[in-house]
Protein backbone atom coordinates (compact mmCIF):
# COMPACT_ATOMS: atom_id res chain seq x y z
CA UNK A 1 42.83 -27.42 -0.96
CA UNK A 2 40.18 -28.18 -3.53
CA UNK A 3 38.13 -29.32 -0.82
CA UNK A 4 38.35 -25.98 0.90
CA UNK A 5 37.61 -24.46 -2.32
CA UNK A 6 34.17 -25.91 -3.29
CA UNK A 7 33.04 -25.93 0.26
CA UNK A 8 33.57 -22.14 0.47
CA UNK A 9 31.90 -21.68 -2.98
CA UNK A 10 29.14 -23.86 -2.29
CA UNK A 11 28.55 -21.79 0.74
CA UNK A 12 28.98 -18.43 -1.01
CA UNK A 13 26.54 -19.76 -3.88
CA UNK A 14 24.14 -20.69 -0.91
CA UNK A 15 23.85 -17.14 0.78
CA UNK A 16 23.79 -15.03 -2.31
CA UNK A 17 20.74 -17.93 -3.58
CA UNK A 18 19.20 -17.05 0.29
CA UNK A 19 19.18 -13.21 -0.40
CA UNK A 20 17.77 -13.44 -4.43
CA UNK A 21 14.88 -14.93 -2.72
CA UNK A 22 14.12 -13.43 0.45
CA UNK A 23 14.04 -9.88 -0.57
CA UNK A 24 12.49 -7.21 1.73
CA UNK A 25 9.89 -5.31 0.61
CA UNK A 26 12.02 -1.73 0.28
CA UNK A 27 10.51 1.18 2.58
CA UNK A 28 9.52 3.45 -0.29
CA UNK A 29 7.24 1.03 -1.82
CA UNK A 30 4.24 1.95 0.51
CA UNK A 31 2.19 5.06 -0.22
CA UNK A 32 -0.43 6.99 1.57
CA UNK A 33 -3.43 7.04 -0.52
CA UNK A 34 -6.36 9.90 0.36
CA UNK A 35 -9.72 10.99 -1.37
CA UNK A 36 -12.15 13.36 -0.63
CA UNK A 37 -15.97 13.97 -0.83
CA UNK A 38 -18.70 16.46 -0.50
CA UNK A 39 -22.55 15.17 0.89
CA UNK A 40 -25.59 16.52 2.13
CA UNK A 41 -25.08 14.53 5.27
CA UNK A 42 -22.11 13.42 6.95
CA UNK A 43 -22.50 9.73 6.73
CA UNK A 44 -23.18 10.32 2.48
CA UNK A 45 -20.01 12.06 2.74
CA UNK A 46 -18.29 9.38 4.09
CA UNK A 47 -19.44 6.99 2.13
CA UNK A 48 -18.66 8.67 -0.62
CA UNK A 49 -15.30 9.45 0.32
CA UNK A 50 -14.84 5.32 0.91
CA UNK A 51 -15.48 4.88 -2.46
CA UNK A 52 -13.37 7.34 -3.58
CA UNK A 53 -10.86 5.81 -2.01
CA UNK A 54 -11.10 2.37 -3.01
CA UNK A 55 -11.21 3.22 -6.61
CA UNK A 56 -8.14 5.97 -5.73
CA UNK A 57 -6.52 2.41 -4.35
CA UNK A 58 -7.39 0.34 -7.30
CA UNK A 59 -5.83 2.21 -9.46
CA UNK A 60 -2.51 2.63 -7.49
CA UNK A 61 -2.37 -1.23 -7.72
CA UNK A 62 -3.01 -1.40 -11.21
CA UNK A 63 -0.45 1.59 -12.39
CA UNK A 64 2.11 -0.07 -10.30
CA UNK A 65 1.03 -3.63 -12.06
CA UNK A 66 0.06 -5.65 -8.53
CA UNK A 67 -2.59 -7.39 -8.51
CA UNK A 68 -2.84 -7.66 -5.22
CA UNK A 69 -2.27 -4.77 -2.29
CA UNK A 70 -2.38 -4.60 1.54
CA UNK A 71 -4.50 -2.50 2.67
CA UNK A 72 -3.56 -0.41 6.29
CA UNK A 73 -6.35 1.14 8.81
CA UNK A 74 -8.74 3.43 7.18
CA UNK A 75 -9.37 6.63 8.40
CA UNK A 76 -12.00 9.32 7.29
CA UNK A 77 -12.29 12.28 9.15
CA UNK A 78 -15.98 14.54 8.86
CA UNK A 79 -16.21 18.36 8.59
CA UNK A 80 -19.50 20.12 8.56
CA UNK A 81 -19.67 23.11 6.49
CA UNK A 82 -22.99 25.94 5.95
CA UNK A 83 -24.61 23.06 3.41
CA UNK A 84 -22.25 20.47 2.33
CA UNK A 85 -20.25 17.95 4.46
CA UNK A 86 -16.94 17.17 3.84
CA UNK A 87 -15.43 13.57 4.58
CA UNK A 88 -11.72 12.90 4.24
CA UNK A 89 -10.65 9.44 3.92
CA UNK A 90 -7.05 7.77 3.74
CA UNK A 91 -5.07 4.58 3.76
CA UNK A 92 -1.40 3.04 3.95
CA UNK A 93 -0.85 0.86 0.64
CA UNK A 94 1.81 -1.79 0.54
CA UNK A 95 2.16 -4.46 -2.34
């Protein structure tokens, strides 16, 4: 009976030990990070809008105290306007 006893607790101890330390990474801790930027041209733009971004990401990182962050595909997306072009840019963020 005793026997039964610490082999069920031993196995118990062993799943609950299992799940503390392979914990998922929960769905709502990714974010969609975006910036936007105005240039003469649309490649300035864009590159503008990169930076932007990676700073915008940076930050994320450090306000949620990682110090490291995966970073999804990066899109930016160009509009021309009369003078000024206008680059979107915007990236998935998961610790």
């Amino acid at each position: 009976m005793i026997r039964k006893i610490l082999i069920a607790s031993a196995t118990v101890a062993a799943i609950a030990a299992y799940t503390a330390v392979s914990e998922p990474v929960q769905a709502g801790s990714c974010a969609i990070v975006s910036a936007k930027a105005r240039g003469l041209s649309a490649s300035t733009a864009a590159a503008r809008s990169v930076k932007k971004l990676n700073h915008r990401i940076n930050h994320w990182a450090h306000k949620h105290g990682l110090k490291a962050v995966r970073v999804g595909y990066v899109s930016t997306v160009g509009k021309k306007g009369t003078v000024l072009s206008l680059a979107t840019s915007s990236a998935k963020v998961c610790p």
